[in-house]
C-alpha atoms as a PDB file:
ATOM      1  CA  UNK A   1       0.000   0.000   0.000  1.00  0.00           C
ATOM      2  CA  UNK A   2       2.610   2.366   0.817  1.00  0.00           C
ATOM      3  CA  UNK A   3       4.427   1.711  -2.344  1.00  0.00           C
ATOM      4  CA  UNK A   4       1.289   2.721  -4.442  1.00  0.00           C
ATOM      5  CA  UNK A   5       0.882   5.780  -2.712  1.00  0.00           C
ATOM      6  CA  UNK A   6       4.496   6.697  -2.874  1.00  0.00           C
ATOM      7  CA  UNK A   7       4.292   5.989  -7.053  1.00  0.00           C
ATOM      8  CA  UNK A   8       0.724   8.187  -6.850  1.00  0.00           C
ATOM      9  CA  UNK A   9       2.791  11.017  -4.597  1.00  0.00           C
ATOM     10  CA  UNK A  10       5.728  10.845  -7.149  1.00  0.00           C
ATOM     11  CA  UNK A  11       3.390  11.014 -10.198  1.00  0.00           C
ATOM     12  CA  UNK A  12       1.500  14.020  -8.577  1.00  0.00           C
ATOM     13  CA  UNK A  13       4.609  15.813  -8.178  1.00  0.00           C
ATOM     14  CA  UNK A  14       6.111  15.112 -11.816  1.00  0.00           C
ATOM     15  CA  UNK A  15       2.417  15.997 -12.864  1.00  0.00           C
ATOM     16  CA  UNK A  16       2.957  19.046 -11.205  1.00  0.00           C
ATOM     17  CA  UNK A  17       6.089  20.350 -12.152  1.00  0.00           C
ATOM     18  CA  UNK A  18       5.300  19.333 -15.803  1.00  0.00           C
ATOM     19  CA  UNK A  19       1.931  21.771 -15.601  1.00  0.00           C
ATOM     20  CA  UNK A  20       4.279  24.643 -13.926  1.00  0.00           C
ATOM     21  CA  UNK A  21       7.315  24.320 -16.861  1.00  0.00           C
ATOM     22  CA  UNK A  22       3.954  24.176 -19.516  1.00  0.00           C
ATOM     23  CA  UNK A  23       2.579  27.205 -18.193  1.00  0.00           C
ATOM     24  CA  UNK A  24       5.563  29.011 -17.507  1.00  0.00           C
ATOM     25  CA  UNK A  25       7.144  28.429 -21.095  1.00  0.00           C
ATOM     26  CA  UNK A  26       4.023  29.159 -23.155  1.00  0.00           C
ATOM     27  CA  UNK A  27       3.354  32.752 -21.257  1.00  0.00           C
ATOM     28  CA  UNK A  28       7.611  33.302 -21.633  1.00  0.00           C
ATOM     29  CA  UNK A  29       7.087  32.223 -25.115  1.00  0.00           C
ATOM     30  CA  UNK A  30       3.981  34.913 -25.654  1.00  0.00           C
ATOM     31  CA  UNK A  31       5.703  37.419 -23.974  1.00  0.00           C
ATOM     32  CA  UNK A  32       8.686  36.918 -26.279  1.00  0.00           C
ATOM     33  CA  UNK A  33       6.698  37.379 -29.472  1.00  0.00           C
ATOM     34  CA  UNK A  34       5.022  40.518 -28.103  1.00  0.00           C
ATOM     35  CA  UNK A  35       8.655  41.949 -27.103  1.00  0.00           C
ATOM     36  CA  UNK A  36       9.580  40.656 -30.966  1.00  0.00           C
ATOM     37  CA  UNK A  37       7.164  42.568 -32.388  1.00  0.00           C
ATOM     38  CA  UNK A  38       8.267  45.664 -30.403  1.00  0.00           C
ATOM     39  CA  UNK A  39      11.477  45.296 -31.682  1.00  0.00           C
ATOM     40  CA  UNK A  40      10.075  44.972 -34.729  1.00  0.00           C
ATOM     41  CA  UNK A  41       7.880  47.331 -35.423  1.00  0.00           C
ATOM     42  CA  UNK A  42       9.900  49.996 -36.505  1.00  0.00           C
ATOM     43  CA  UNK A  43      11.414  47.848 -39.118  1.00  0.00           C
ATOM     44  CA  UNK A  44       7.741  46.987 -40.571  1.00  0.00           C
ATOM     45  CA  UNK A  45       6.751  50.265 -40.311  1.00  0.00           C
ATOM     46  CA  UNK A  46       9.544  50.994 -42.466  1.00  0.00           C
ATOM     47  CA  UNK A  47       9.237  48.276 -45.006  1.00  0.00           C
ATOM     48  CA  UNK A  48       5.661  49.801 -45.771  1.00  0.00           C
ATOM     49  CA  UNK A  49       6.913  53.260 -46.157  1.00  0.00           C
ATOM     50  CA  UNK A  50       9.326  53.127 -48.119  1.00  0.00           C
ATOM     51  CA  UNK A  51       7.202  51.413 -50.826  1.00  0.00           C
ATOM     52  CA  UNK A  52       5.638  54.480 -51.332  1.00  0.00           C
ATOM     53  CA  UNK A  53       7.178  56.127 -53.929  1.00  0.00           C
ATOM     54  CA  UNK A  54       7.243  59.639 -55.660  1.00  0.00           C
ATOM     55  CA  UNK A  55       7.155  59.449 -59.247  1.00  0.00           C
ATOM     56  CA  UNK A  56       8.262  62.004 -61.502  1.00  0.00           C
ATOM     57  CA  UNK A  57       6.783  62.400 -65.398  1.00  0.00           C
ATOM     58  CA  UNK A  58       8.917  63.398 -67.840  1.00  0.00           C
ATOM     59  CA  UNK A  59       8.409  65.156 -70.680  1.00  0.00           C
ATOM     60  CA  UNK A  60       8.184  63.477 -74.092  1.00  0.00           C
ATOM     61  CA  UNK A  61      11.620  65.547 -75.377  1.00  0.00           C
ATOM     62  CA  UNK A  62      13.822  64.073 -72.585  1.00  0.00           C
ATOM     63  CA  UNK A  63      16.782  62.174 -74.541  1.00  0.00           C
ATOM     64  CA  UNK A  64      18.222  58.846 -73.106  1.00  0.00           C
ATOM     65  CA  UNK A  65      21.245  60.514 -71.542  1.00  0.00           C
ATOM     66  CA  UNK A  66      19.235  63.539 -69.652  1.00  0.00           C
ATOM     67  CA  UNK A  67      17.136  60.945 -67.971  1.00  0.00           C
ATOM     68  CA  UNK A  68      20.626  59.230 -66.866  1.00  0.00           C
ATOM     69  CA  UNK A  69      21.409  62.083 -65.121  1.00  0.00           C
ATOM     70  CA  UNK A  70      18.434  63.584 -64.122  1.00  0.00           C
ATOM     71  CA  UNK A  71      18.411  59.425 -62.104  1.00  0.00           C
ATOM     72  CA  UNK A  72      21.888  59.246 -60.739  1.00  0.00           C
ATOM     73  CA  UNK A  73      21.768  62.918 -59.288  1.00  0.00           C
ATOM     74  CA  UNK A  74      18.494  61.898 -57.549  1.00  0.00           C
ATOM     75  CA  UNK A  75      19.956  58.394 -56.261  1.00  0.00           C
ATOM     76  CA  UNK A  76      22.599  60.600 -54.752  1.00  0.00           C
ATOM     77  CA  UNK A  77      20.143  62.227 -52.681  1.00  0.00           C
ATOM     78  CA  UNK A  78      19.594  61.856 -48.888  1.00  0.00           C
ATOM     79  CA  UNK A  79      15.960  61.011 -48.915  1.00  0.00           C
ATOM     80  CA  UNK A  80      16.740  58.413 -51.687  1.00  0.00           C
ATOM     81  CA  UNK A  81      16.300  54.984 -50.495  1.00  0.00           C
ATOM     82  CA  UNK A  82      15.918  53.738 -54.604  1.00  0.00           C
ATOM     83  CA  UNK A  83      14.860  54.791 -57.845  1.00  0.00           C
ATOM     84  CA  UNK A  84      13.387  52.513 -60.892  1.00  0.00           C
ATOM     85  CA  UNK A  85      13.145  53.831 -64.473  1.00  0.00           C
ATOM     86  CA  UNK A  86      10.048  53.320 -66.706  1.00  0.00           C
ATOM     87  CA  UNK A  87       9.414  54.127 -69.868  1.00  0.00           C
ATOM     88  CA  UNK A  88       6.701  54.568 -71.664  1.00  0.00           C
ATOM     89  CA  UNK A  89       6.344  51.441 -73.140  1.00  0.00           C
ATOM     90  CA  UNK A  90       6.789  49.271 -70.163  1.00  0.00           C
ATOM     91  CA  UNK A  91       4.007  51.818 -68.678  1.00  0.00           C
ATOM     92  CA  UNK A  92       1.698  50.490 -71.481  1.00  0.00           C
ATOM     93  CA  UNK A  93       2.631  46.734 -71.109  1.00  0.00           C
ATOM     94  CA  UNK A  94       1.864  47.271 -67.126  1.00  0.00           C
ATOM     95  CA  UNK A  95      -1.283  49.010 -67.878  1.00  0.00           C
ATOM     96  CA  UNK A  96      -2.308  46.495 -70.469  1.00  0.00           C
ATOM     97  CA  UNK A  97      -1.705  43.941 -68.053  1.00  0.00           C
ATOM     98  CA  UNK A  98      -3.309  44.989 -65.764  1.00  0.00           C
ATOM     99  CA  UNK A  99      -6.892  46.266 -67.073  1.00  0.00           C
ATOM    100  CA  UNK A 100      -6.841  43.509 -69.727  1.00  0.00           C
ATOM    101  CA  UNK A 101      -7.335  46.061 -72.734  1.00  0.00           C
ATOM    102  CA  UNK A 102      -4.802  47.452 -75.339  1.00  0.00           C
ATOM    103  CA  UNK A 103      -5.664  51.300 -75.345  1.00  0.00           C
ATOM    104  CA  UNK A 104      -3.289  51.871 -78.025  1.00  0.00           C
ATOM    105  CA  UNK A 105      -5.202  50.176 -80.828  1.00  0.00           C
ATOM    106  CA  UNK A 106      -7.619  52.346 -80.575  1.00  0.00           C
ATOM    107  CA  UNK A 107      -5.876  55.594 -79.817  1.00  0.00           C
ATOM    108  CA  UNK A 108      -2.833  55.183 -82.551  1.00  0.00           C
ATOM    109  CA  UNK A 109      -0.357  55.952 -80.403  1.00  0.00           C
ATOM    110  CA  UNK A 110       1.156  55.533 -77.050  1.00  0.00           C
ATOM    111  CA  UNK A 111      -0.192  58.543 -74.475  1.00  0.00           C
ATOM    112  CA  UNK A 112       1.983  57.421 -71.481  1.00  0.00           C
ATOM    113  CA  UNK A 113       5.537  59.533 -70.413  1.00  0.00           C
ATOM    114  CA  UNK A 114       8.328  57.925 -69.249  1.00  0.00           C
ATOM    115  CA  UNK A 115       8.773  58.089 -65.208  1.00  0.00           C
ATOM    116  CA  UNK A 116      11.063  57.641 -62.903  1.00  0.00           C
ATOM    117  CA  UNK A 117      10.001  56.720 -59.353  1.00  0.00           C
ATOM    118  CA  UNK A 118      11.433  57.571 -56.231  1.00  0.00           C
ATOM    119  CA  UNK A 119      11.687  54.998 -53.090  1.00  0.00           C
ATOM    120  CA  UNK A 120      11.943  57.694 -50.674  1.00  0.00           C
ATOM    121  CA  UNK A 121      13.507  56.486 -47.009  1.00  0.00           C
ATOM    122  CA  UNK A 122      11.352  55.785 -43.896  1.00  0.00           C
ATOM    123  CA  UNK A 123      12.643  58.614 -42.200  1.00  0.00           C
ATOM    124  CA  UNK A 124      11.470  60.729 -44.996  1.00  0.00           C
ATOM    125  CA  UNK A 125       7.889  59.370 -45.606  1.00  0.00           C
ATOM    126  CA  UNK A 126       6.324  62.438 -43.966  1.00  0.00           C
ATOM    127  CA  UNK A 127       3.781  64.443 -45.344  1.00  0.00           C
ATOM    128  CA  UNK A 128       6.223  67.839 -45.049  1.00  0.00           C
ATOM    129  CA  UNK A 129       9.183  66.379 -46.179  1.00  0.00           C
ATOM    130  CA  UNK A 130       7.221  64.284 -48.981  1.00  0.00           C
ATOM    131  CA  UNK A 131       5.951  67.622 -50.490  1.00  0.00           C
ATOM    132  CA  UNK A 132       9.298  69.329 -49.697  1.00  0.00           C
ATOM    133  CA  UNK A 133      10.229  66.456 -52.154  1.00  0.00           C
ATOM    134  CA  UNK A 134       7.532  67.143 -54.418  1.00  0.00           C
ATOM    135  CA  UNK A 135       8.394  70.942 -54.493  1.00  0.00           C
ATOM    136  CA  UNK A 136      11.730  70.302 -55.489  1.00  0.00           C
ATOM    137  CA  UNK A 137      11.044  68.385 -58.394  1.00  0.00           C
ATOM    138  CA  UNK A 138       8.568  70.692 -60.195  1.00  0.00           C
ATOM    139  CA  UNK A 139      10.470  73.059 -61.467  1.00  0.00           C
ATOM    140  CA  UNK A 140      13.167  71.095 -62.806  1.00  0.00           C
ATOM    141  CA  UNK A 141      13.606  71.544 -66.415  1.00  0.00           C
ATOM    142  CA  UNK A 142      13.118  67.614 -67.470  1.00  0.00           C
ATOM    143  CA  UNK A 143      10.000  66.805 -65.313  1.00  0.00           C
ATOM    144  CA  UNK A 144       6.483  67.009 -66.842  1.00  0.00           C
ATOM    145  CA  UNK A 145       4.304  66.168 -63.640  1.00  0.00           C
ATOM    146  CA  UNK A 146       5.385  65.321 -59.872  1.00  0.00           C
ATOM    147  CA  UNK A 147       2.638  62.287 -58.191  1.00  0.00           C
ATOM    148  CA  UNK A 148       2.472  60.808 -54.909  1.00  0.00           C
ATOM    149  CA  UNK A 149      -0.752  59.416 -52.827  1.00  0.00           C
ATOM    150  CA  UNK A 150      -0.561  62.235 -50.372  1.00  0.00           C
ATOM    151  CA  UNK A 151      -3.381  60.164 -48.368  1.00  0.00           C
ATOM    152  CA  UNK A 152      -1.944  57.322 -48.074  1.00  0.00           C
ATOM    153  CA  UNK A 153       1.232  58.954 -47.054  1.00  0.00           C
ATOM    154  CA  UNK A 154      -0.996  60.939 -44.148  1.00  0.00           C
ATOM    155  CA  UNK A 155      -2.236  57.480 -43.308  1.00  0.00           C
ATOM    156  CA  UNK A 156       0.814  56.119 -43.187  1.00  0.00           C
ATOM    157  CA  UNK A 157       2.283  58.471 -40.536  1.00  0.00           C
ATOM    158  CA  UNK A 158      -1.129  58.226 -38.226  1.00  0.00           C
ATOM    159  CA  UNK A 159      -1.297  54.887 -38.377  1.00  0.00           C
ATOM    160  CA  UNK A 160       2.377  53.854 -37.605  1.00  0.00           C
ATOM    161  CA  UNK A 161       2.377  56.112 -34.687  1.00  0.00           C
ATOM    162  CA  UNK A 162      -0.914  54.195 -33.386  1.00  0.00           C
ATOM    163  CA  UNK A 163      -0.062  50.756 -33.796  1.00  0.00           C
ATOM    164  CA  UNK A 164       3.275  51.365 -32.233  1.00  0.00           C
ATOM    165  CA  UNK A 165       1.542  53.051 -29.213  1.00  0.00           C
ATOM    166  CA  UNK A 166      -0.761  50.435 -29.224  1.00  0.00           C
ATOM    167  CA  UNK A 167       1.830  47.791 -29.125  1.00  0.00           C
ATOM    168  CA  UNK A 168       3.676  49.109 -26.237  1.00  0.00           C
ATOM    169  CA  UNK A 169       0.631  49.358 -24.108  1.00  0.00           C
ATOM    170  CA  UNK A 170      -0.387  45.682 -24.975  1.00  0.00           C
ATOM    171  CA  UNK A 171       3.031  44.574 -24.734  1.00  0.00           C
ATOM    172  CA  UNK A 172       2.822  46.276 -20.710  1.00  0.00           C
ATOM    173  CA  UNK A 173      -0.477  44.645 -19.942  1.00  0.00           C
ATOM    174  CA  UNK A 174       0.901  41.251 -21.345  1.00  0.00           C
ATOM    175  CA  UNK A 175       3.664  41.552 -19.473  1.00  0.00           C
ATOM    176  CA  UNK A 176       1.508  41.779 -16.079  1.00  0.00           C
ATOM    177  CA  UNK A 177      -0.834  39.066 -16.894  1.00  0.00           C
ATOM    178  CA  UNK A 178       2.457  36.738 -18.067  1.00  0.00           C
ATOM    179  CA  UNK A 179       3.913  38.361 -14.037  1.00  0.00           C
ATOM    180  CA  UNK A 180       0.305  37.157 -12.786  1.00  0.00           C
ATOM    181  CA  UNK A 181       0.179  34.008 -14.373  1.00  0.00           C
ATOM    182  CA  UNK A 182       3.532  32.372 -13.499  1.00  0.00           C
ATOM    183  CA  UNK A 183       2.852  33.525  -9.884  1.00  0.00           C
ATOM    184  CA  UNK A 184      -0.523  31.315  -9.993  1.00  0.00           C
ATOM    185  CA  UNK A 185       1.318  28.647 -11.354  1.00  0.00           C
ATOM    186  CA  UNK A 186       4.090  28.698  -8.439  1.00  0.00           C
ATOM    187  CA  UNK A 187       1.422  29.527  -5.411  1.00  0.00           C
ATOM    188  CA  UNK A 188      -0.394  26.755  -6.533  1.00  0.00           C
ATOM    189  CA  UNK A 189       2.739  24.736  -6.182  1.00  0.00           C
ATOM    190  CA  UNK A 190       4.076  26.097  -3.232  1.00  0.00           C
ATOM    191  CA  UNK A 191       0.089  25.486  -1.733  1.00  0.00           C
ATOM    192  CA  UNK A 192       0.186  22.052  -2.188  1.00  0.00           C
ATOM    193  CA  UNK A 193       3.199  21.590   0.000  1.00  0.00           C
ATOM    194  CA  UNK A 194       1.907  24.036   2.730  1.00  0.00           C
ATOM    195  CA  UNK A 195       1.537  21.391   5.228  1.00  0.00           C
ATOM    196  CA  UNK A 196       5.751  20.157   4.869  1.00  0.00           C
ATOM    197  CA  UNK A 197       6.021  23.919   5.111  1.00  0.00           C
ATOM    198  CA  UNK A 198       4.479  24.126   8.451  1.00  0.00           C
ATOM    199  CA  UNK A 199       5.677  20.753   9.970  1.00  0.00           C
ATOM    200  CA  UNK A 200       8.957  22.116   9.099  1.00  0.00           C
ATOM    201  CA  UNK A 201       8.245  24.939  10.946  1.00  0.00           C
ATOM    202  CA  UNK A 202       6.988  23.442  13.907  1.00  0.00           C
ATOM    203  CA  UNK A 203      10.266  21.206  14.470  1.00  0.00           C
ATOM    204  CA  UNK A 204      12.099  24.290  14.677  1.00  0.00           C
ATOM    205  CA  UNK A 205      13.356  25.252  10.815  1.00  0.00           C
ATOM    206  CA  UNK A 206      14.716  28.041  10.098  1.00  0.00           C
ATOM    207  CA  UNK A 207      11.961  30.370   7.718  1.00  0.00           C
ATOM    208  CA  UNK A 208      15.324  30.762   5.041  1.00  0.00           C
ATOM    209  CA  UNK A 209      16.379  27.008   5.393  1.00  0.00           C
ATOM    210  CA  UNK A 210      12.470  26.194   4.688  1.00  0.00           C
ATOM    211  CA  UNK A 211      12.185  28.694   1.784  1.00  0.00           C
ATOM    212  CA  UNK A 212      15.505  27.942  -0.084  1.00  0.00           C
ATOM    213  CA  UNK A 213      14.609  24.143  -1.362  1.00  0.00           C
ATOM    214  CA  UNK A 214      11.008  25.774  -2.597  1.00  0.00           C
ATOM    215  CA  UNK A 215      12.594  28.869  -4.103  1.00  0.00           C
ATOM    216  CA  UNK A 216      15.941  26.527  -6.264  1.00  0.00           C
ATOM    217  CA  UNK A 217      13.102  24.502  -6.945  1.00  0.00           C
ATOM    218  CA  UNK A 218      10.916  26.596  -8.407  1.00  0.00           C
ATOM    219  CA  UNK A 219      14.100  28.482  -9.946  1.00  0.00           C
ATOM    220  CA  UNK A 220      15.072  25.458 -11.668  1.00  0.00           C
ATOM    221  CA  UNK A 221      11.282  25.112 -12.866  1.00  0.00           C
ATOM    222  CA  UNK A 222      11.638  28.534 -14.721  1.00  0.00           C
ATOM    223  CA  UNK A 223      15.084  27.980 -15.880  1.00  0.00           C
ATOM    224  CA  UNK A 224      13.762  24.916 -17.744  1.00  0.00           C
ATOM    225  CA  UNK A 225      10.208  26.973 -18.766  1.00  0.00           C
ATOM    226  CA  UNK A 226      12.173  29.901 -19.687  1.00  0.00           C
ATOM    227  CA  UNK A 227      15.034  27.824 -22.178  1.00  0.00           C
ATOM    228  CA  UNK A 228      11.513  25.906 -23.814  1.00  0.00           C
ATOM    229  CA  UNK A 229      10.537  29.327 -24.526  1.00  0.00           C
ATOM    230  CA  UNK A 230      13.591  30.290 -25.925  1.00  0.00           C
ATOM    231  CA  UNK A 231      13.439  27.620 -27.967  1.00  0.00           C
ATOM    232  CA  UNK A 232       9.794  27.716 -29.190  1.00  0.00           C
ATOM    233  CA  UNK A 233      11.048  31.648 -30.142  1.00  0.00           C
ATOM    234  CA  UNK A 234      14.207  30.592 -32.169  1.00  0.00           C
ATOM    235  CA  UNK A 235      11.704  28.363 -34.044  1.00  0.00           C
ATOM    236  CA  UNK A 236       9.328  31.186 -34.632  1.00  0.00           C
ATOM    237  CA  UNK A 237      11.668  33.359 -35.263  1.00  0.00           C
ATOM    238  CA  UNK A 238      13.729  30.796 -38.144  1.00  0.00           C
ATOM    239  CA  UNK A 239       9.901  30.205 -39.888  1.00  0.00           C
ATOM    240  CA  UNK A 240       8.899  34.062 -39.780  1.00  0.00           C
ATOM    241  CA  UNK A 241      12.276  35.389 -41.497  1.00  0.00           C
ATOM    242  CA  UNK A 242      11.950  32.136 -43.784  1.00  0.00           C
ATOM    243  CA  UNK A 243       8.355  33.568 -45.117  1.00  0.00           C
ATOM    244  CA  UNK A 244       9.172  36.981 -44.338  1.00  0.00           C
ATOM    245  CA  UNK A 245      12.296  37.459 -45.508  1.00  0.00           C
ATOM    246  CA  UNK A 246      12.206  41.380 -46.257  1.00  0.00           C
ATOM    247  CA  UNK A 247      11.585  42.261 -42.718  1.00  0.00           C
ATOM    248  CA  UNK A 248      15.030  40.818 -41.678  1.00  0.00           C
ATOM    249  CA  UNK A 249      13.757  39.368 -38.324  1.00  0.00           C
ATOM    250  CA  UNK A 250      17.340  38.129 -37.725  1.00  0.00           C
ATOM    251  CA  UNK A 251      19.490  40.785 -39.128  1.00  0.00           C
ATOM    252  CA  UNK A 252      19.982  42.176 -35.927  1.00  0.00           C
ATOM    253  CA  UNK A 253      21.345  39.553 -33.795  1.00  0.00           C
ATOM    254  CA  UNK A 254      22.361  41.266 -31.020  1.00  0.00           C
ATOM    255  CA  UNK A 255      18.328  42.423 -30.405  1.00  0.00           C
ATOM    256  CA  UNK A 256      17.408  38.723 -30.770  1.00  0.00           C
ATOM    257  CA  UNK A 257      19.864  37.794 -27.955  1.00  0.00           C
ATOM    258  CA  UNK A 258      18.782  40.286 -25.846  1.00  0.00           C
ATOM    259  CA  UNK A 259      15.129  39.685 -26.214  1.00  0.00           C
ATOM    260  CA  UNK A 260      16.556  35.233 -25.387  1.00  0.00           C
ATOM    261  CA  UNK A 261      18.466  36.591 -22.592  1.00  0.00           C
ATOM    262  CA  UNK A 262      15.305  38.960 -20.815  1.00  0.00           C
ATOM    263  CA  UNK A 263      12.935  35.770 -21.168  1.00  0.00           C
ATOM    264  CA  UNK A 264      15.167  33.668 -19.596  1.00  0.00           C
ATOM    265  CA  UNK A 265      16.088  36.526 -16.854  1.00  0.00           C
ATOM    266  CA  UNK A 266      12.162  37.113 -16.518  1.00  0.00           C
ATOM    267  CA  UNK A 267      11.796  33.030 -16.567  1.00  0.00           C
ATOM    268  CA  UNK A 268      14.312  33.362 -13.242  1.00  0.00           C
ATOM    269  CA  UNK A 269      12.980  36.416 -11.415  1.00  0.00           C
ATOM    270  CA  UNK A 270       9.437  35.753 -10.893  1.00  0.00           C
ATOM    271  CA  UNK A 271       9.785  32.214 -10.096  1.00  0.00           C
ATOM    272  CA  UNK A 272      12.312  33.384  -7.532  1.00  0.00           C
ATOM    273  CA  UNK A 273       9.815  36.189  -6.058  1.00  0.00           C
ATOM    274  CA  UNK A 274       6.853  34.477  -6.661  1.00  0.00           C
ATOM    275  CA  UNK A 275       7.895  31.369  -4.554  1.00  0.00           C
ATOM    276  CA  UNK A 276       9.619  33.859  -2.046  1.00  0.00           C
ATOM    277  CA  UNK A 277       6.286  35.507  -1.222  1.00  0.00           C
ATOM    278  CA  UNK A 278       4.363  32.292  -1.623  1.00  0.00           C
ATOM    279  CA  UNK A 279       6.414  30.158   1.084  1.00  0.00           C
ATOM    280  CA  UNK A 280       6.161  33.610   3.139  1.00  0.00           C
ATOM    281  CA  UNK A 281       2.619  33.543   3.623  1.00  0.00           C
ATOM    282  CA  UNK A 282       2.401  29.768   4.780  1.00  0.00           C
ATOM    283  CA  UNK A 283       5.212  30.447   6.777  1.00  0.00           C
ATOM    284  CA  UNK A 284       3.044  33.626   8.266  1.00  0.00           C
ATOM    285  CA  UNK A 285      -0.031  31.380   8.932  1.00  0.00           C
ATOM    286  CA  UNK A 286      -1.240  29.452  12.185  1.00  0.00           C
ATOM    287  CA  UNK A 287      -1.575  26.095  11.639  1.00  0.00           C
ATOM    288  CA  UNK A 288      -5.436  25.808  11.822  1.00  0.00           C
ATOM    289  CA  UNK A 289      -5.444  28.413   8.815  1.00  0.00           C
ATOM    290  CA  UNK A 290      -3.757  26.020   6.284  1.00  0.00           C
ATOM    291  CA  UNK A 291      -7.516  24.344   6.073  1.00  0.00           C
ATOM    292  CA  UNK A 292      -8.840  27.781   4.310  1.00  0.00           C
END
C-alpha cells in the first residue's frame, strides 16, 4: 500500500512540475513574441513606407542621356532609399496587363511619359518632407508632372504612430498578466506543500532554510520553462524570417539575444519572487489556517 501511494505522490509531483514548466514556457514564449514585435515594429513600419514612392513624369523631349542624369543625381540624394526607371512602353505593357485592354489600338499611339520613381527612405515618408520632395522636383527643367498618394502617405504616418503606441501598451499589460500568471502557477505549487512547510516549521526550521529548497526549486522550474521558450522563439523566429524574408527578423542579432536573454532573466525572477512571497505567507499562517 505504501508503495502505491508513494508511485501516486511521485506522479502528482512530476504531474505538477510538468503543468508549472507548460505554463511558464508558453506565457515566456507569448511574452517573447510581443517583445519581438516591439522590436520589430519599426522595421515593418519601415518596409511599408518606403514602398511608397514619388514618381516624376517626364516630358516626351527628354533624350536617353538627360534621364541618366536627371536618375543618378536623384539616387545621390539623402531622402533616396531607390529609384526605378520606366518608360513609356513598359508603362503600357503594365497598364495592359493589368486592365486587360490594349488602349493603343484604338488611340494610334502611345499617351503614357516615361517616369522615374522615387523609393523615398522611412525617415522621410512624412507628409512635409514628402511635399518638400515634391516641391523640389517641379520646377526642374526635365520633369512634366510630380505624383504621390498624399493620403496614403498621411495614413501612413497616423497609423504607424498608433499601432506602435498600441503595441507598447499591450506589450505592458501582457507583461503583467504573463507576471500574474507564473505567480498562480508557483502559489499553486508552493500550496500544495503548505503542510511540509508548516511541519517544518513546527520542528524548529529556520523560515530561510524552509524557503531555499522551494525557491531553487521553483528556480530550476523557470530555468527549464524559460530555455523551452527560448526555444519555441528561435523556431518562430527561423519560420517568420523564412516567409518573411524582407523584414530581416534576424538581421539584428544582437536584439534577438537580448530579447533570449530577458525571457530567460524574466523566466528566473518571478519564479524566484513568486515562490519567495508564496512560502512567506504559509510560513506567516497558524496552523489551523492552512484548512482555508
Amino acid at each position: 500500500m505504501s508503495k502505491s501511494f508513494e508511485k501516486y505522490h511521485k506522479r502528482r509531483l512530476r504531474s505538477s512540475y510538468a503543468s508549472v514548466i507548460i505554463s511558464i514556457s508558453l506565457v515566456l514564449f507569448l511574452l517573447g513574441i510581443l517583445g519581438l514585435m516591439v522590436l520589430n515594429t519599426k522595421k515593418v513600419a519601415n518596409y511599408f513606407k518606403e514602398k511608397a514612392a514619388i514618381t516624376l513624369f517626364l516630358k516626351n523631349d527628354v533624350n536617353k542621356a538627360s534621364i541618366l542624369t536627371l536618375q543618378v543625381s536623384i539616387d545621390e540624394q539623402d531622402f533616396t532609399k531607390s529609384t526605378k526607371f520606366i518608360s513609356k512602353e513598359d508603362a503600357a505593357e503594365i497598364y495592359i496587363k493589368e486592365n486587360g485592354e490594349d488602349f493603343m489600338d484604338f488611340l494610334g499611339y502611345n499617351p503614357l511619359q516615361n517616369a522615374i520613381d522615387i523609393y523615398v527612405k522611412a525617415d522621410y515618408v512624412t507628409e512635409d518632407k514628402m511635399e518638400a520632395i515634391e516641391k523640389k522636383y517641379q520646377d526642374n527643367q526635365f520633369v512634366s508632372t510630380v505624383s504621390y498618394d498624399k493620403p496614403l502617405i498621411g495614413l501612413l504616418t497616423k497609423n504607424v504612430n498608433q499601432i506602435s503606441l498600441f503595441i507598447l501598451i499591450f506589450s505592458g499589460l501582457a507583461t503583467l498578466i504573463v507576471i500574474v500568471l507564473i505567480n498562480s502557477s508557483i502559489r499553486l505549487s508552493v500550496y500544495a506543500k503548505r503542510f511540509t512547510i508548516k511541519t517544518m516549521q513546527m520542528v524548529g526550521a529556520t523560515k530561510r532554510f524552509i524557503r531555499k529548497p522551494f525557491i531553487w526549486g521553483s528556480v530550476r522550474l523557470g530555468i527549464i520553462g524559460a530555455t523551452v521558450a527560448i526555444i519555441e522563439l528561435a523556431i518562430a523566429i527561423y519560420y517568420l524570417n523564412l516567409y518573411f524574408p524582407e523584414f530581416g527578423f534576424i538581421d539584428d542579432k544582437i536584439a534577438i539575444i537580448s530579447l533570449f536573454g530577458t525571457v530567460f532573466l524574466i523566466g528566473i525572477l518571478i519564479t524566484w519572487f513568486s515562490t519567495f512571497f508564496a512560502t512567506q505567507r504559509f510560513l506567516n499562517l497558524r496552523t489551523d489556517e492552512l484548512y482555508y
